[in-house]
Each structure stands twice: as structure tokens, then as C-alpha cells.
C-alpha atoms as a PDB file:
ATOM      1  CA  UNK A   1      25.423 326.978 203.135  1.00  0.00           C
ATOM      2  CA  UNK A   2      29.112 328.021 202.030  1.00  0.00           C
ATOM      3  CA  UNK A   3      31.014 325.933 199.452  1.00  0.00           C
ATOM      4  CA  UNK A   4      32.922 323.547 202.119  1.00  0.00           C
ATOM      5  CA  UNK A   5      29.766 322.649 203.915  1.00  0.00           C
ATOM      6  CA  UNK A   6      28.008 321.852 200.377  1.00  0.00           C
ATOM      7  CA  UNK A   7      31.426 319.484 199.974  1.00  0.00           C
ATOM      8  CA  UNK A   8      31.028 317.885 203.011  1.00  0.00           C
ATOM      9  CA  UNK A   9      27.662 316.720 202.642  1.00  0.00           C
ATOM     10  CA  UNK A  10      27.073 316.105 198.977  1.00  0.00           C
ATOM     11  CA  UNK A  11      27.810 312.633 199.538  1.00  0.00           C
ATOM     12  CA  UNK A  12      25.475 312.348 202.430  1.00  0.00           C
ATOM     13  CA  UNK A  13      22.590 310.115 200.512  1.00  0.00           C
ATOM     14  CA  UNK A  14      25.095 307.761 199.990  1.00  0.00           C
ATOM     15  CA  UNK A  15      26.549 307.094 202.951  1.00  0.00           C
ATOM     16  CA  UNK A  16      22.976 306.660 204.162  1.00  0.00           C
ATOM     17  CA  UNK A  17      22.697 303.886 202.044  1.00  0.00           C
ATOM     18  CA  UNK A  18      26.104 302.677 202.604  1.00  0.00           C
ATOM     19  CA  UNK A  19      25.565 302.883 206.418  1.00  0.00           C
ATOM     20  CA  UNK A  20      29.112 304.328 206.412  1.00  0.00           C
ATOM     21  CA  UNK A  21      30.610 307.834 207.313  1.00  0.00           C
ATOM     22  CA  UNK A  22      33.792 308.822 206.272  1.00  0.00           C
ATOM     23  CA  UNK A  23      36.036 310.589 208.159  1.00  0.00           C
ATOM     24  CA  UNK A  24      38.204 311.592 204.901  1.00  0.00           C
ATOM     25  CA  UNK A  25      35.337 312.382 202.547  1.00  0.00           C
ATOM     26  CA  UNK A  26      37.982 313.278 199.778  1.00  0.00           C
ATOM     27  CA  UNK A  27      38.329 309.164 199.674  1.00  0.00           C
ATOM     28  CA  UNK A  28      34.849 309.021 198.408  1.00  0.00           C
ATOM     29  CA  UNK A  29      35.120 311.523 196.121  1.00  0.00           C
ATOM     30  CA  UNK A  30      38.424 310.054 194.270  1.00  0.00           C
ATOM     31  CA  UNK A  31      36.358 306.739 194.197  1.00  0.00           C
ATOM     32  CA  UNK A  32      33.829 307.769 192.207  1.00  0.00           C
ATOM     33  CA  UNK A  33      35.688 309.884 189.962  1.00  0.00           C
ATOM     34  CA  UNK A  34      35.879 307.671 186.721  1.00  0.00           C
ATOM     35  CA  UNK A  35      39.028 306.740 184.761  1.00  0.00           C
ATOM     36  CA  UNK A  36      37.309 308.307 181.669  1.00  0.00           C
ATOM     37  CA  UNK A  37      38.082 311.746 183.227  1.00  0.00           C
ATOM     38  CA  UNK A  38      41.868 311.605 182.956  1.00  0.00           C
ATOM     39  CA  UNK A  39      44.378 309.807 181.278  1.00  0.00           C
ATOM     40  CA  UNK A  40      46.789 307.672 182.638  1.00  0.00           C
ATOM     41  CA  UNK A  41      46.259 306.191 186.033  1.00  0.00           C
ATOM     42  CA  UNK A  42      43.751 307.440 188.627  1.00  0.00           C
ATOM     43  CA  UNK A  43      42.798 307.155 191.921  1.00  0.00           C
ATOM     44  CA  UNK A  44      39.395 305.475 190.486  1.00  0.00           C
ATOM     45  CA  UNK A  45      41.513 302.623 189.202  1.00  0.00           C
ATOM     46  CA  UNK A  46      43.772 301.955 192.309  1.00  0.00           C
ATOM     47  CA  UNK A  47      40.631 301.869 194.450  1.00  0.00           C
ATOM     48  CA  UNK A  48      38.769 299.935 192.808  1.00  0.00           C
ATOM     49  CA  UNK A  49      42.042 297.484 192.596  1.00  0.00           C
ATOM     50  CA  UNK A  50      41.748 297.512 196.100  1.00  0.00           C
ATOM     51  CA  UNK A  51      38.304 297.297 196.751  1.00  0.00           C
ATOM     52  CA  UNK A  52      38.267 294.364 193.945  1.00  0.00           C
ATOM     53  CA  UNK A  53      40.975 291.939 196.423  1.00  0.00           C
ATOM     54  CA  UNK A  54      38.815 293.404 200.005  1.00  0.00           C
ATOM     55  CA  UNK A  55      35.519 292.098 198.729  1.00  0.00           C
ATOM     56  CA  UNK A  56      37.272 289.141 197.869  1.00  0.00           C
ATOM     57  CA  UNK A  57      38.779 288.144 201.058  1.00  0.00           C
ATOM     58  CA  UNK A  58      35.312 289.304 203.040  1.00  0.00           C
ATOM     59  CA  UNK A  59      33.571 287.082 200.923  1.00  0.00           C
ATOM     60  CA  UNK A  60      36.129 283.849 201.009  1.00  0.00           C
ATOM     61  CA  UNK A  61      35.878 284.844 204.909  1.00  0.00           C
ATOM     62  CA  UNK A  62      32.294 284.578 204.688  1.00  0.00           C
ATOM     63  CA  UNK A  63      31.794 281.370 202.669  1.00  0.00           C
ATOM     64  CA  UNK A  64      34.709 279.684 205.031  1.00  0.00           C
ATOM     65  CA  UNK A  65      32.631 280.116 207.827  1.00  0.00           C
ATOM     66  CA  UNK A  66      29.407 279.703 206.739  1.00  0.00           C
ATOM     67  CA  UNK A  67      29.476 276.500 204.279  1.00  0.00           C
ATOM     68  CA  UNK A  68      31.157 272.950 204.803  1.00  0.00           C
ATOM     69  CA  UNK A  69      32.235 272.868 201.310  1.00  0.00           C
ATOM     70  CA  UNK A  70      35.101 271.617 199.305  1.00  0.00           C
ATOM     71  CA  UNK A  71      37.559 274.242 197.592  1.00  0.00           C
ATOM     72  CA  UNK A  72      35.917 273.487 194.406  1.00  0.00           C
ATOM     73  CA  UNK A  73      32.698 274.462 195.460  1.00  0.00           C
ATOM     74  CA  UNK A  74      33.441 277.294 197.789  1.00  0.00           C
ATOM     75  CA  UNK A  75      35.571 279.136 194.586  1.00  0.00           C
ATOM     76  CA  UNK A  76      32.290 278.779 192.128  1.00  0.00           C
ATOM     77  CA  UNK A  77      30.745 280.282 195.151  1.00  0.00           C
ATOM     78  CA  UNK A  78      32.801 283.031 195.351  1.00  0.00           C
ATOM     79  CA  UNK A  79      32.698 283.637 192.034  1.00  0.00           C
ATOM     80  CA  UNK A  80      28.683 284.270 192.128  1.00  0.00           C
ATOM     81  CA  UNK A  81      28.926 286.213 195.093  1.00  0.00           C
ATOM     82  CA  UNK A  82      31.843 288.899 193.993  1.00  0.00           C
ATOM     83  CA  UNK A  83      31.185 288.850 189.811  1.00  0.00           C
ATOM     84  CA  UNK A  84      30.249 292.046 188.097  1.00  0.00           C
ATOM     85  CA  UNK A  85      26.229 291.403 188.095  1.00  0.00           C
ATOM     86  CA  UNK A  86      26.460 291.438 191.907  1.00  0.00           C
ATOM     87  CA  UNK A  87      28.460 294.188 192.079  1.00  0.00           C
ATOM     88  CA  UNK A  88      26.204 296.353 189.627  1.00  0.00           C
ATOM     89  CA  UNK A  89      23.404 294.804 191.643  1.00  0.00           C
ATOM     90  CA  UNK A  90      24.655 296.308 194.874  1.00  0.00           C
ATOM     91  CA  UNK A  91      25.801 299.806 193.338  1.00  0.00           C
ATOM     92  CA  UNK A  92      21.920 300.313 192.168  1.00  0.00           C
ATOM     93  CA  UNK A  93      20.684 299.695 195.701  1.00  0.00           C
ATOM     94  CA  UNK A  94      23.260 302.345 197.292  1.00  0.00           C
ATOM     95  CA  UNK A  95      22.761 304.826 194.197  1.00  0.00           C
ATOM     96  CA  UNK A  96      26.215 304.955 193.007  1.00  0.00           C
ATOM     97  CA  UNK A  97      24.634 305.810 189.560  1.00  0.00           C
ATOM     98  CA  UNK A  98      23.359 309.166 190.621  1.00  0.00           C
ATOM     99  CA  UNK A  99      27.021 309.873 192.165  1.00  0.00           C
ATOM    100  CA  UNK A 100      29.613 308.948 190.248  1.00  0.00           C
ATOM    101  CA  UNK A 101      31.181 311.328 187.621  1.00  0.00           C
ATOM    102  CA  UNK A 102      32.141 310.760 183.941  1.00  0.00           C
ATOM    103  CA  UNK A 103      33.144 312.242 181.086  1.00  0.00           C
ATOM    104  CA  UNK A 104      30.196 311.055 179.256  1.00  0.00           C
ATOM    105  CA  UNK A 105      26.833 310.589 180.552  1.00  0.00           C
ATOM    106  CA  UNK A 106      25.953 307.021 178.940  1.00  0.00           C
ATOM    107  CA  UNK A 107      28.665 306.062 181.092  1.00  0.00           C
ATOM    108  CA  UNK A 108      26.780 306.238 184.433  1.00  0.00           C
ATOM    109  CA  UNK A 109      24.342 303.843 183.675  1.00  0.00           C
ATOM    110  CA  UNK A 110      27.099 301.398 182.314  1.00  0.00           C
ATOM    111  CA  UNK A 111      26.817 298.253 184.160  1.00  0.00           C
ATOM    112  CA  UNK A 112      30.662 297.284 184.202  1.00  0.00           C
ATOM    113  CA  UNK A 113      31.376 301.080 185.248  1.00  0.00           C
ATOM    114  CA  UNK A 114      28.927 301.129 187.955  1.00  0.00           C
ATOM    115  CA  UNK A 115      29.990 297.392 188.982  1.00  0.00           C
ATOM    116  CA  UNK A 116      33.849 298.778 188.926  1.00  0.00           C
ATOM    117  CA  UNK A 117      32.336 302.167 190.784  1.00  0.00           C
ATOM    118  CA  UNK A 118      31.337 299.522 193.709  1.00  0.00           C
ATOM    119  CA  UNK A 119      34.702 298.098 194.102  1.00  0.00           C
ATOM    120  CA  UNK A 120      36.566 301.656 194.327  1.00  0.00           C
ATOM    121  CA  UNK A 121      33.623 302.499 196.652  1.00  0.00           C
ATOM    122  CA  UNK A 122      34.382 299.578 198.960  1.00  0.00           C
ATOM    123  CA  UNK A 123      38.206 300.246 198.330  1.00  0.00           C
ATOM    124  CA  UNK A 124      37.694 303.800 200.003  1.00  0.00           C
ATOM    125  CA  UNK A 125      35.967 302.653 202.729  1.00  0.00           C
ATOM    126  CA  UNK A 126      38.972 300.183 203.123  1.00  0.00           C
ATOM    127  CA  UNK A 127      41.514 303.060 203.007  1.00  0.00           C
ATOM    128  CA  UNK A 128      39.530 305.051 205.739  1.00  0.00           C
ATOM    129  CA  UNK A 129      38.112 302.539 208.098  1.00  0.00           C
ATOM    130  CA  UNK A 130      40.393 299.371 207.411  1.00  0.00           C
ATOM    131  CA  UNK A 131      39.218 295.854 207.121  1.00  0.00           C
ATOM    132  CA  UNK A 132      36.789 295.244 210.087  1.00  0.00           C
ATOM    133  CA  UNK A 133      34.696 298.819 208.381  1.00  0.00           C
ATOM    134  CA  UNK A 134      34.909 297.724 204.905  1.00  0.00           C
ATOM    135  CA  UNK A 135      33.762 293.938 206.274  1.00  0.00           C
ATOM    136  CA  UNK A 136      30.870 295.454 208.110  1.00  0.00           C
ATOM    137  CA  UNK A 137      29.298 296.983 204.973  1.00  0.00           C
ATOM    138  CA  UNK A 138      30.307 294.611 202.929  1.00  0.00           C
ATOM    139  CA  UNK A 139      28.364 291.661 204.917  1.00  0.00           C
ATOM    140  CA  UNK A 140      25.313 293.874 204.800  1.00  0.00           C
ATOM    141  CA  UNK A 141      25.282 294.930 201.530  1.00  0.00           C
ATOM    142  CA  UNK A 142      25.801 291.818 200.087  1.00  0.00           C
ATOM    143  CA  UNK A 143      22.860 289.694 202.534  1.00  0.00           C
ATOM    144  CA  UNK A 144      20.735 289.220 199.443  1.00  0.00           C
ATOM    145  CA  UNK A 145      23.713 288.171 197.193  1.00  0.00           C
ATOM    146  CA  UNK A 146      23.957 285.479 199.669  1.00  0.00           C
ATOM    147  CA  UNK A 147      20.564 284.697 200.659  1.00  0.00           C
ATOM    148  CA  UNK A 148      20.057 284.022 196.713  1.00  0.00           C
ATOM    149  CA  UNK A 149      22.651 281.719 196.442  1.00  0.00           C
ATOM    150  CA  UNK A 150      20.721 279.617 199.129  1.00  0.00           C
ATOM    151  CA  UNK A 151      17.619 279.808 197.712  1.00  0.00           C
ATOM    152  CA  UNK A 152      19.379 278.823 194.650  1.00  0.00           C
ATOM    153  CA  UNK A 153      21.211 275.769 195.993  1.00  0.00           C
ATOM    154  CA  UNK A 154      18.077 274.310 198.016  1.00  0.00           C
ATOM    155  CA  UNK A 155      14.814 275.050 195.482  1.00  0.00           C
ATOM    156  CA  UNK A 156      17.036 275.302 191.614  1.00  0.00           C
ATOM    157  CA  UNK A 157      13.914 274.821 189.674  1.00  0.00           C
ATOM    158  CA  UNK A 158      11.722 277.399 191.294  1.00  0.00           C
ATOM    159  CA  UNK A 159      14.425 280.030 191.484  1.00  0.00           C
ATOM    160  CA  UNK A 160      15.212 279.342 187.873  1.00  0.00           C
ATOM    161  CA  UNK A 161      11.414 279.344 186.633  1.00  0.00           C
ATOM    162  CA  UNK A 162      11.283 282.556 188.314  1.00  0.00           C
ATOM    163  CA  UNK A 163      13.678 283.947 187.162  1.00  0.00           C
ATOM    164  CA  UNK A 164      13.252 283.720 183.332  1.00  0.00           C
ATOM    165  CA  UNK A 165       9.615 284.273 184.034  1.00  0.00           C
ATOM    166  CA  UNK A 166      11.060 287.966 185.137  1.00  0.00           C
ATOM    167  CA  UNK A 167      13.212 289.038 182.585  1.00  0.00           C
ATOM    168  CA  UNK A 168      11.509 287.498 179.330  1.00  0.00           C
ATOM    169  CA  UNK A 169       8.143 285.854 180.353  1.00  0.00           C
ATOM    170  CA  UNK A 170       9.156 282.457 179.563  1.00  0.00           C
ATOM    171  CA  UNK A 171       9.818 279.320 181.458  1.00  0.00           C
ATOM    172  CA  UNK A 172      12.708 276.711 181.282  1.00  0.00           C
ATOM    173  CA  UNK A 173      12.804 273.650 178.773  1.00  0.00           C
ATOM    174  CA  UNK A 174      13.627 270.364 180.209  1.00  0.00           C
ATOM    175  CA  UNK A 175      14.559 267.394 177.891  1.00  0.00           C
ATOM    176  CA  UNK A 176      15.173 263.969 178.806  1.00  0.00           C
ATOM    177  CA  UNK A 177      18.296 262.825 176.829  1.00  0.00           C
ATOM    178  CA  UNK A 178      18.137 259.304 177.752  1.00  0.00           C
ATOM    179  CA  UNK A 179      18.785 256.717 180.668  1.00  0.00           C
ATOM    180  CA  UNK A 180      21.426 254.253 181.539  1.00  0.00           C
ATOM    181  CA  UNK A 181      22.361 251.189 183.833  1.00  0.00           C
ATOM    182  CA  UNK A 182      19.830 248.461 185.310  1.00  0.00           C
ATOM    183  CA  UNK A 183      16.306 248.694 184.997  1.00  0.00           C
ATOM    184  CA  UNK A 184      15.847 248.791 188.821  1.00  0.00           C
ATOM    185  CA  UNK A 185      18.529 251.432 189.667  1.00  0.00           C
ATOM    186  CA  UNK A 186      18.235 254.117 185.822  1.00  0.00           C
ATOM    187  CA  UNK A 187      20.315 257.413 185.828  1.00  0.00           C
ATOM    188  CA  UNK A 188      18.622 260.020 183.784  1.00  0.00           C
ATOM    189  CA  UNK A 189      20.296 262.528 181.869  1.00  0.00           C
ATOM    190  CA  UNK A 190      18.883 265.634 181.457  1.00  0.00           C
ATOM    191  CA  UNK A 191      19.371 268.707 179.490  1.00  0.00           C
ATOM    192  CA  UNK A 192      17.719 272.521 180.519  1.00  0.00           C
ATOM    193  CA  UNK A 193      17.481 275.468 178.311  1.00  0.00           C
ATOM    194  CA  UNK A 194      16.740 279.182 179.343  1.00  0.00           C
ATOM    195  CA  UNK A 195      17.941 282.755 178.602  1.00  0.00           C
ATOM    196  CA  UNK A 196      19.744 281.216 175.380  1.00  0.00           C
ATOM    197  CA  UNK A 197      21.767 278.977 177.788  1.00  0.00           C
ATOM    198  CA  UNK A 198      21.832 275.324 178.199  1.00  0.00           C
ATOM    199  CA  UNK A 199      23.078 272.688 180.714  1.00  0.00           C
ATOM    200  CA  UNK A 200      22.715 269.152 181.011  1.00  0.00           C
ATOM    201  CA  UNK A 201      22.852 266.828 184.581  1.00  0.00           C
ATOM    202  CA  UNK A 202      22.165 263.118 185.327  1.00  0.00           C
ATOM    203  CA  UNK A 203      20.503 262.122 188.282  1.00  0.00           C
ATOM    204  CA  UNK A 204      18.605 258.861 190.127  1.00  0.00           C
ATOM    205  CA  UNK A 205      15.727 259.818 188.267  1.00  0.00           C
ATOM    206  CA  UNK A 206      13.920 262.737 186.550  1.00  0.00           C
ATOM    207  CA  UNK A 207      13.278 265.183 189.022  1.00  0.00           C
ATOM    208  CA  UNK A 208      17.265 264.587 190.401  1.00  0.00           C
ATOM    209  CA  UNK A 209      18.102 265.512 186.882  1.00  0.00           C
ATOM    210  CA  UNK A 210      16.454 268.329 186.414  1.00  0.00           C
ATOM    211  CA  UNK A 211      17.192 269.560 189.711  1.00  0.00           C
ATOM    212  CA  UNK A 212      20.707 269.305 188.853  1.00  0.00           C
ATOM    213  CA  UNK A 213      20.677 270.705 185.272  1.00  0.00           C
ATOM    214  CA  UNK A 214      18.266 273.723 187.107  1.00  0.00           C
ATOM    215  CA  UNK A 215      21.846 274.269 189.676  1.00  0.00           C
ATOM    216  CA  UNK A 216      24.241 274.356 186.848  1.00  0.00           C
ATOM    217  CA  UNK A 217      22.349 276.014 184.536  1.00  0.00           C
ATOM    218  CA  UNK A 218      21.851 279.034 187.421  1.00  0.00           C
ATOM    219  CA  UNK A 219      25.450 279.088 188.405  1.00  0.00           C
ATOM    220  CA  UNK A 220      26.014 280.123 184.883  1.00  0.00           C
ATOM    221  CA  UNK A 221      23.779 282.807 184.637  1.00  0.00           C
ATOM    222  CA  UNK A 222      23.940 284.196 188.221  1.00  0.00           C
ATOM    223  CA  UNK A 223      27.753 284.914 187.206  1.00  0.00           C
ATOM    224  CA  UNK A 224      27.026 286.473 183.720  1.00  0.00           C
ATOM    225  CA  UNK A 225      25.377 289.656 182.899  1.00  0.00           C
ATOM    226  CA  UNK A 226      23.817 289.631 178.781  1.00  0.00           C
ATOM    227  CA  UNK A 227      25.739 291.903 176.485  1.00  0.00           C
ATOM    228  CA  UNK A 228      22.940 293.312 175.233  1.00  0.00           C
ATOM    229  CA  UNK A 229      22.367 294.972 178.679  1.00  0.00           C
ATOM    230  CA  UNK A 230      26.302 296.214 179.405  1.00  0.00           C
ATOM    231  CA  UNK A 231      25.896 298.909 176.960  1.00  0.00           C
END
């Protein structure tokens, strides 16, 4: 195999997993060329840019059509679905980590630079497809991101149990704060702690409130990733 065929298809695992070929393969190669390899500004950072505002729109696109929701709602949606934990999620499933060149090697298991790597990725795909491409992969790439965020809305407490049971073996805390109005008709509050996080919810009675508290408490850490991990 001579040097341009090597070129050609060194990028072919990846596109596998991306279940996109592209036609300029010099795109892919810009977008995961980090920042940290030159100074000023690269093609890594305009990419990703891009590939930052395309996921964006795909997504509102998505929700939009998909969910009767207010704007309020629909934004903290979109917020879960496009923060840096999903991207990182997504850039571990495709591989970006074995891919992507730095100029140091703790770098490419960085979970902001492989989250960022995503978004240039998606950017490229943008600049040599256009929208309907980049849309294509983004809607299947990011099918568990969303099927989560069902699970998530419809069984709170399970999903939440679950996951703290995953990453630290322990289970949430829920407290009853107190109650208030008539005797026949009580709203409970309710506070929930887990993964150092807490968030408190009212509700027609107990199980209400912690079902709420379970939501809020989840929204918060589906859109944060710890900083003891991002390093």
C-alpha cells in the first residue's frame, strides 16, 4: 500500500462508526487535529465552532418535533441533549479517542477535548455533506442521548437509583422536609441527595415529591460531568 492509499483509509474505522464517508477526507483530518498543535487559530477550532451551532439546530429540530413542550422546557432539554457529557459520551462510542492528534498524550483521553473533538467531527461532516448529512448522523448517534432523557422523564427514581448505584455503589437519600395546606388535600416537600448533589420538590404526596426531586435532581447531573473525571 503506497503512502496516499494509507491516507485515504486511515480514517476508515471511524467512518464505520460514524456511518459517514467523506468525499474530502482532508476535512476529517483538520477536525481532529487539536488546537494544542499550533498556535493561534486552527481549523480544529472553527470546526468545532461549527459543529457546536449544527448539533444545536438538529437537536432544537428534533425536540420541536418530537415533544409538546413549552420553550422553557424544550431549552433544559436541549441543554441535556447537546452538553459536553453527551458529547464525550458519543465521541467514546465512535472512537474519536484513538484518532485524534495532540501535542500531549493525556490530552486524548481529556473529556472536554474529546467532547470538543465531537463537535469539529460533526462540523466536518457539515462542511462536506451539508445539513441533511450532518442531521442523519447526528439523529443516530445521539438515539440513546434521547432515549435516556425519556426514560428519565417517565421512571426519575429508577433511572436515578441506577445510576448512582453505577458510578459509586450507593443509592439516593430522600428526606421529607415537611407538609403544608389542609389535612385532606397536604403538599409534601421533599429534598433528594446523590453524587454530592441535592434537590428539593413538593408534590400531592410523598411519592409525587420524590418523583419530582428524582427529575430535578437528574437534569442536574445528566448536564454536568465531575471535575474529578475532566482531567
Amino acid at each position: 500500500m503506497n503512502r496516499k492509499e494509507s491516507s485515504i483509509n486511515e480514517f476508515d474505522d471511524l467512518e464505520n462508526k460514524l456511518a459517514y464517508e467523506f468525499l474530502d477526507k482532508r476535512l476529517l483530518d483538520q477536525a481532529l487535529r487539536h488546537s494544542s498543535l499550533k498556535r493561534g487559530i486552527t481549523a480544529f477550532e472553527r470546526l468545532e465552532f461549527l459543529g457546536d451551532r449544527v448539533l444545536g439546530l438538529v437537536v432544537s429540530e428534533y425536540i420541536f418535533n418530537n415533544y409538546n413542550n413549552n420553550e422553557g422546557e424544550m431549552s433544559r432539554m436541549q441543554s441535556v441533549f447537546v452538553c459536553a457529557k453527551s458529547c464525550y459520551e458519543i465521541s467514546l462510542h465512535v472512537g474519536i479517542d484513538k484518532f485524534i492528534k495532540t501535542a500531549g498524550q493525556n490530552l486524548k483521553t481529556n473529556k472536554t477535548v474529546l467532547a470538543d473533538a465531537m463537535e469539529s467531527v460533526l462540523g466536518a461532516i457539515f462542511m462536506d455533506g451539508g445539513y441533511e448529512a450532518a442531521k442523519i448522523v447526528i439523529l443516530r448517534l445521539w438515539e440513546t442521548i434521547f432515549n435516556s432523557y425519556d426514560a428519565m422523564i417517565l421512571e426519575p427514581k429508577t433511572v436515578l437509583q441506577e445510576l448512582t448505584q453505577a458510578q459509586n455503589g450507593a443509592i439516593p437519600e430522600y428526606t421529607v422536609i415537611g407538609s403544608e395546606g389542609p389535612s385532606h388535600a397536604p403538599v409534601f416537600s421533599v429534598s433528594v441527595t446523590a453524587n454530592g448533589q441535592t434537590a428539593t420538590a413538593s408534590g400531592e404526596s410523598r411519592k409525587i415529591a420524590e418523583t419530582n426531586a428524582a427529575r430535578k435532581i437528574l437534569a442536574v447531573l445528566s448536564q454536568s460531568i465531575p471535575s474529578h473525571q475532566k482531567n
